[in-house]
Protein backbone atom coordinates (compact mmCIF):
# COMPACT_ATOMS: atom_id res chain seq x y z
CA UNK A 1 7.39 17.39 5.42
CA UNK A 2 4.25 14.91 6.04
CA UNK A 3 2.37 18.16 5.20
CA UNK A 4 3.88 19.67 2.20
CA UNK A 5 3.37 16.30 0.76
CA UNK A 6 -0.04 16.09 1.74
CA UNK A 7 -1.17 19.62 -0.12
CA UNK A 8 0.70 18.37 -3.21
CA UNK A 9 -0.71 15.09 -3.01
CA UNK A 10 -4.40 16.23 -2.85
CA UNK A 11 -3.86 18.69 -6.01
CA UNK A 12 -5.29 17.78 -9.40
CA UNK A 13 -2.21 18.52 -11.08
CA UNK A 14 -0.47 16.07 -9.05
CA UNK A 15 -3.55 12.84 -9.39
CA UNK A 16 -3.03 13.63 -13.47
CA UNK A 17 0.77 13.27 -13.10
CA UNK A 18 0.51 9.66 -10.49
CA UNK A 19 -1.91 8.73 -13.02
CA UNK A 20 0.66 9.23 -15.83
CA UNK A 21 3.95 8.51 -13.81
CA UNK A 22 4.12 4.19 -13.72
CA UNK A 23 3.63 4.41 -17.44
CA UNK A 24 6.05 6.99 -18.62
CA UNK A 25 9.62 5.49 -19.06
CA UNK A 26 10.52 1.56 -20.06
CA UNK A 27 12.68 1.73 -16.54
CA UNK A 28 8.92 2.56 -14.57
CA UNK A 29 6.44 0.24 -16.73
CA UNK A 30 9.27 -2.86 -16.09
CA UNK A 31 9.36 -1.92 -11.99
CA UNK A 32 5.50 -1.41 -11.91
CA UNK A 33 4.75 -4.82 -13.65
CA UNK A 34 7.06 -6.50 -11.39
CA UNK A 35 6.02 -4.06 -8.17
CA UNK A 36 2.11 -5.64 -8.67
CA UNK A 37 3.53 -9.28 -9.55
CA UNK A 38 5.25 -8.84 -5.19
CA UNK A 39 1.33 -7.62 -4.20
CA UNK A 40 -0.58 -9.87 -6.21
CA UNK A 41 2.08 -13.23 -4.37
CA UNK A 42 0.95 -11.63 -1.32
CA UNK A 43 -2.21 -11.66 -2.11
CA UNK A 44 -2.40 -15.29 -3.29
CA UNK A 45 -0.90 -15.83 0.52
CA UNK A 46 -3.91 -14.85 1.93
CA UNK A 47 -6.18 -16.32 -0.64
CA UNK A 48 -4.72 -20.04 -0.55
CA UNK A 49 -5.25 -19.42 4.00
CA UNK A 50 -8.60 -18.34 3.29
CA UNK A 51 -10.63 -16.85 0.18
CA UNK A 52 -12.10 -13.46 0.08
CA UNK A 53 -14.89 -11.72 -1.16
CA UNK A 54 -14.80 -7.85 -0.04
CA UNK A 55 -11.71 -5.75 -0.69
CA UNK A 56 -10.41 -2.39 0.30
CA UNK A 57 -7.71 -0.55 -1.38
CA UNK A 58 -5.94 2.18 0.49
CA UNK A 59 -4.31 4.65 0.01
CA UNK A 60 -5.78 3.52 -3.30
CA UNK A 61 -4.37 6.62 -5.23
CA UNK A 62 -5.15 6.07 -8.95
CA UNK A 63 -5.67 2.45 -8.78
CA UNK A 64 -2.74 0.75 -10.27
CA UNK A 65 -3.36 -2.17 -7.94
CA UNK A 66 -7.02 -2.39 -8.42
CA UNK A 67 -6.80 -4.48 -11.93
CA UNK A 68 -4.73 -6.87 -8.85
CA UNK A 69 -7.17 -7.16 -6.70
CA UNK A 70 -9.91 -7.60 -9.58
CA UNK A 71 -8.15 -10.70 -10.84
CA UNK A 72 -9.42 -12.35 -7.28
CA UNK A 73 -13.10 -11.58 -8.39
CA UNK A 74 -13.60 -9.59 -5.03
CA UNK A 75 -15.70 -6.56 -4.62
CA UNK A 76 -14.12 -3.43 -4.03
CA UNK A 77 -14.03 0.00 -2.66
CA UNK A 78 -11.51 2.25 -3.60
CA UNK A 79 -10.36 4.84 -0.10
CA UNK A 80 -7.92 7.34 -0.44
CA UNK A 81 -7.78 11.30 1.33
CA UNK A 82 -7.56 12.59 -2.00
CA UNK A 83 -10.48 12.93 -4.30
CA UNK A 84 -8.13 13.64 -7.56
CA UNK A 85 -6.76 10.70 -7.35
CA UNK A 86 -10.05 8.52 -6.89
CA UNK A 87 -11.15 10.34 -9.75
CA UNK A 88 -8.07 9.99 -12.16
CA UNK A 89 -8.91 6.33 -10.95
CA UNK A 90 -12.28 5.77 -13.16
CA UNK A 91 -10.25 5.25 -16.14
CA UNK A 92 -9.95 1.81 -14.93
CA UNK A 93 -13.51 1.16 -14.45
CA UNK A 94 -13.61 -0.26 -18.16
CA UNK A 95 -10.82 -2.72 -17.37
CA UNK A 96 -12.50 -3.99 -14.47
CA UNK A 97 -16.02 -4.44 -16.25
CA UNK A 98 -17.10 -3.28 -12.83
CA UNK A 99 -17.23 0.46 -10.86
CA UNK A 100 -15.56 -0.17 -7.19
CA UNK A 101 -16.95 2.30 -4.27
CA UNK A 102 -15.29 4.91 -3.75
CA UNK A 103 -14.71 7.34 -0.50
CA UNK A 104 -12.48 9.92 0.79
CA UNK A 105 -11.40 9.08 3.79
CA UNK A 106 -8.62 9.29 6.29
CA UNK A 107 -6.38 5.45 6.76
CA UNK A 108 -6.43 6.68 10.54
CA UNK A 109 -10.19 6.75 10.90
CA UNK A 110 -11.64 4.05 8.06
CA UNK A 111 -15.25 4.76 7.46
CA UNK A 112 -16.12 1.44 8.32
CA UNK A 113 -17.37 -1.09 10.97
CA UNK A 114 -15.17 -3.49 12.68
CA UNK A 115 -14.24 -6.44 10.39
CA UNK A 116 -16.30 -5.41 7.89
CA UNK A 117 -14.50 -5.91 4.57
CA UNK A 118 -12.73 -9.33 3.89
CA UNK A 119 -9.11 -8.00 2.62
CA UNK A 120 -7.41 -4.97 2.82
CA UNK A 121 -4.22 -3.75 0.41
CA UNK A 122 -2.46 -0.67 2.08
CA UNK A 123 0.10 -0.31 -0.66
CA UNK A 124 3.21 2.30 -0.56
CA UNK A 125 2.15 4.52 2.70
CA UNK A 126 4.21 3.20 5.63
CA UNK A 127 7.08 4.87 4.09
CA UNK A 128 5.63 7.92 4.68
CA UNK A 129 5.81 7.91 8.73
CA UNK A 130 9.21 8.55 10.62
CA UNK A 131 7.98 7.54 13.85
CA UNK A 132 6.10 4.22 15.44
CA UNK A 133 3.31 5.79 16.97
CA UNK A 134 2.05 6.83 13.31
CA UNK A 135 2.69 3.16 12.00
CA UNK A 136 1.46 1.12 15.24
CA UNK A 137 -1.99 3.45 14.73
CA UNK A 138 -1.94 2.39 10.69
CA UNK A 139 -1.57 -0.60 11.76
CA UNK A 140 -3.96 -1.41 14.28
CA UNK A 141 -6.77 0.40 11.69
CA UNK A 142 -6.44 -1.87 9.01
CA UNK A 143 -6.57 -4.71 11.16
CA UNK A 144 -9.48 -3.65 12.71
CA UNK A 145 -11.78 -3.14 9.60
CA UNK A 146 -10.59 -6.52 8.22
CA UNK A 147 -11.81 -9.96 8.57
CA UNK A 148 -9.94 -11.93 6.47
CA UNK A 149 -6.18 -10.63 6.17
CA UNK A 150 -4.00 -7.61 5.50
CA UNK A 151 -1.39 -6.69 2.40
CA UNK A 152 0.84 -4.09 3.28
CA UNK A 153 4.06 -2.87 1.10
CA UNK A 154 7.17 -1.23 2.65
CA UNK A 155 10.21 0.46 2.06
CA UNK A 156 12.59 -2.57 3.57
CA UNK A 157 15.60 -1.44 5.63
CA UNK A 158 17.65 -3.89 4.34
CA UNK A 159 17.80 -3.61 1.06
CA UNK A 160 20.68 -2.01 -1.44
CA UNK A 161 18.58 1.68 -2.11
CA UNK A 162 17.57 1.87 1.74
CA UNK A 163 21.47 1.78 2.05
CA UNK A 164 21.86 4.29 -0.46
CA UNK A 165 19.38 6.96 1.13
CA UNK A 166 20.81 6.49 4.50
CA UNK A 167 24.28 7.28 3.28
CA UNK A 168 22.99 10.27 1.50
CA UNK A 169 21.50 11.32 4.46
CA UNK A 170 24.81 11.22 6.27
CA UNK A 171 26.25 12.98 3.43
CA UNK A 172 24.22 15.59 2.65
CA UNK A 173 22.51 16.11 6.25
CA UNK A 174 19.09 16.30 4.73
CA UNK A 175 16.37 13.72 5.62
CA UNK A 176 14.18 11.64 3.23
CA UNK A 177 11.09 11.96 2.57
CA UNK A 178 10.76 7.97 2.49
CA UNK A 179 11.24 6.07 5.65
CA UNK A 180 12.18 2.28 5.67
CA UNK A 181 11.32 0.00 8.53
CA UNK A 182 12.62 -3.52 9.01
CA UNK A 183 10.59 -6.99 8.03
CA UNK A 184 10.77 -7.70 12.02
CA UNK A 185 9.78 -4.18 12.90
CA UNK A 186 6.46 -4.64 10.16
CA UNK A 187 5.69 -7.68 11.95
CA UNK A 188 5.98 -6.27 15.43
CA UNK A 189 3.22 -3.44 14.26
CA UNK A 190 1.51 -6.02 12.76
CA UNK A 191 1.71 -8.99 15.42
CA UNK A 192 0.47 -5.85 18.12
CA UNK A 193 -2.62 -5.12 15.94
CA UNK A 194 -3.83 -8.26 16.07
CA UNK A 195 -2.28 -9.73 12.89
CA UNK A 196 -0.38 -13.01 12.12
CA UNK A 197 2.28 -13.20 9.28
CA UNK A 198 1.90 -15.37 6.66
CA UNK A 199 4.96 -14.15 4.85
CA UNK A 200 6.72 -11.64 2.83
CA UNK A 201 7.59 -11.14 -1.00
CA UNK A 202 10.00 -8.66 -1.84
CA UNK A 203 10.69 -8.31 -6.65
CA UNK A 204 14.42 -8.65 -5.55
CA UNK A 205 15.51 -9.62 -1.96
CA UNK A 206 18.70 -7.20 -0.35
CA UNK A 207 18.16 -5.24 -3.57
CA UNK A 208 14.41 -3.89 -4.86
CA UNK A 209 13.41 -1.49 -1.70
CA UNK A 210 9.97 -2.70 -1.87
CA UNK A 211 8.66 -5.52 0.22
CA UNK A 212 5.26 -6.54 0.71
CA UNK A 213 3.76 -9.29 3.48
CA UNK A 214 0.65 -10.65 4.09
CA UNK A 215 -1.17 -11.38 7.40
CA UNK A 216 -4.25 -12.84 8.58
CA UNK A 217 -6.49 -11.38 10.68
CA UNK A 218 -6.39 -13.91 13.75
């Protein structure tokens, strides 16, 4: 399934229909405004332990989270495996009266030197991997490129819609694509990386599936 996913992801059709999808319904422009208010709080976690300069977005997909980060005046480079989506992402560049870096690249092997970016975002992929070896691997990549701290979002196990997909699951007999993982299990990946929590926002606790913590790079 990882795969299918991954040829549709990295089509052009597909980066002009991401670009597109946040911004399409009343329902999706009200959860994406609220969906970047949970990143930027997490953000501001790791700002108020320790400000930072550098910042990497990945998967950065189109960039809906770069006009985020760009509100912290940080430099940034834009990483994702797809080049249709990093190029769907220029029509930010305006917005952010600045043109990030950007580079196709794998989240498994970052193109870059230990700690050598400040911050990194890694924004709506966990959900992606069924199985721990896959998330302890993200994991321990992000945290060794950064030198400041680490966002990552999550599909949270305990919330109302992670309920929902599990029951369908045992209704239907047909897995998800989307996987959700715990708040303890997030920090156990994280905490074995090298990480220390600094907390965790979610738009609606027990309800929104999204959650996103922050973590500082110890």
């Amino acid at each position: 399934m990882v795969e299918h996913f991954q040829l549709q992801y990295e089509s052009d059709d597909h980066a002009k229909y991401y670009s597109q999808k946040h911004d399409s319904t009343a329902r999706r422009r009200m959860s994406n405004f609220f969906e970047r208010a949970m990143i930027e709080r997490s953000l501001r976690r790791v700002w108020r332990t320790r400000r930072f300069e550098t910042a990497l977005d990945l998967p950065s997909g189109t960039g809906r989270f770069l006009p985020v980060l760009a509100r912290f005046k940080a430099r940034m480079m834009a990483m994702d495996s797809a080049f249709p989506m990093l190029r769907e992402s220029r029509h930010w560049d305006e917005t952010l009266g600045s043109t990030p870096g950007r580079v196709t690249a794998s989240v498994f092997e970052i193109p870059l030197r230990d700690h050598s970016v400040d911050l990194v975002l890694c924004a709506r992929l966990l959900h992606h991997f069924s199985d721990d070896e896959s998330r302890a691997k993200l994991f321990r990549e992000l945290a060794r490129v950064a030198r400041v701290g680490v966002v990552v979002s999550f599909f949270d196990a305990s919330s109302y819609y992670a309920w929902k997909r599990r029951r369908k699951i045992e209704r239907t007999g047909r897995e998800s694509g989307r996987h959700s993982i715990t708040r303890a299990e997030c920090r156990r990946f994280a905490e074995a990386a090298g990480l220390r929590l600094l907390g965790m926002n979610a738009i609606l606790r027990f309800h929104s599936e999204i959650t996103s913590a922050a973590f500082a790079v110890r």
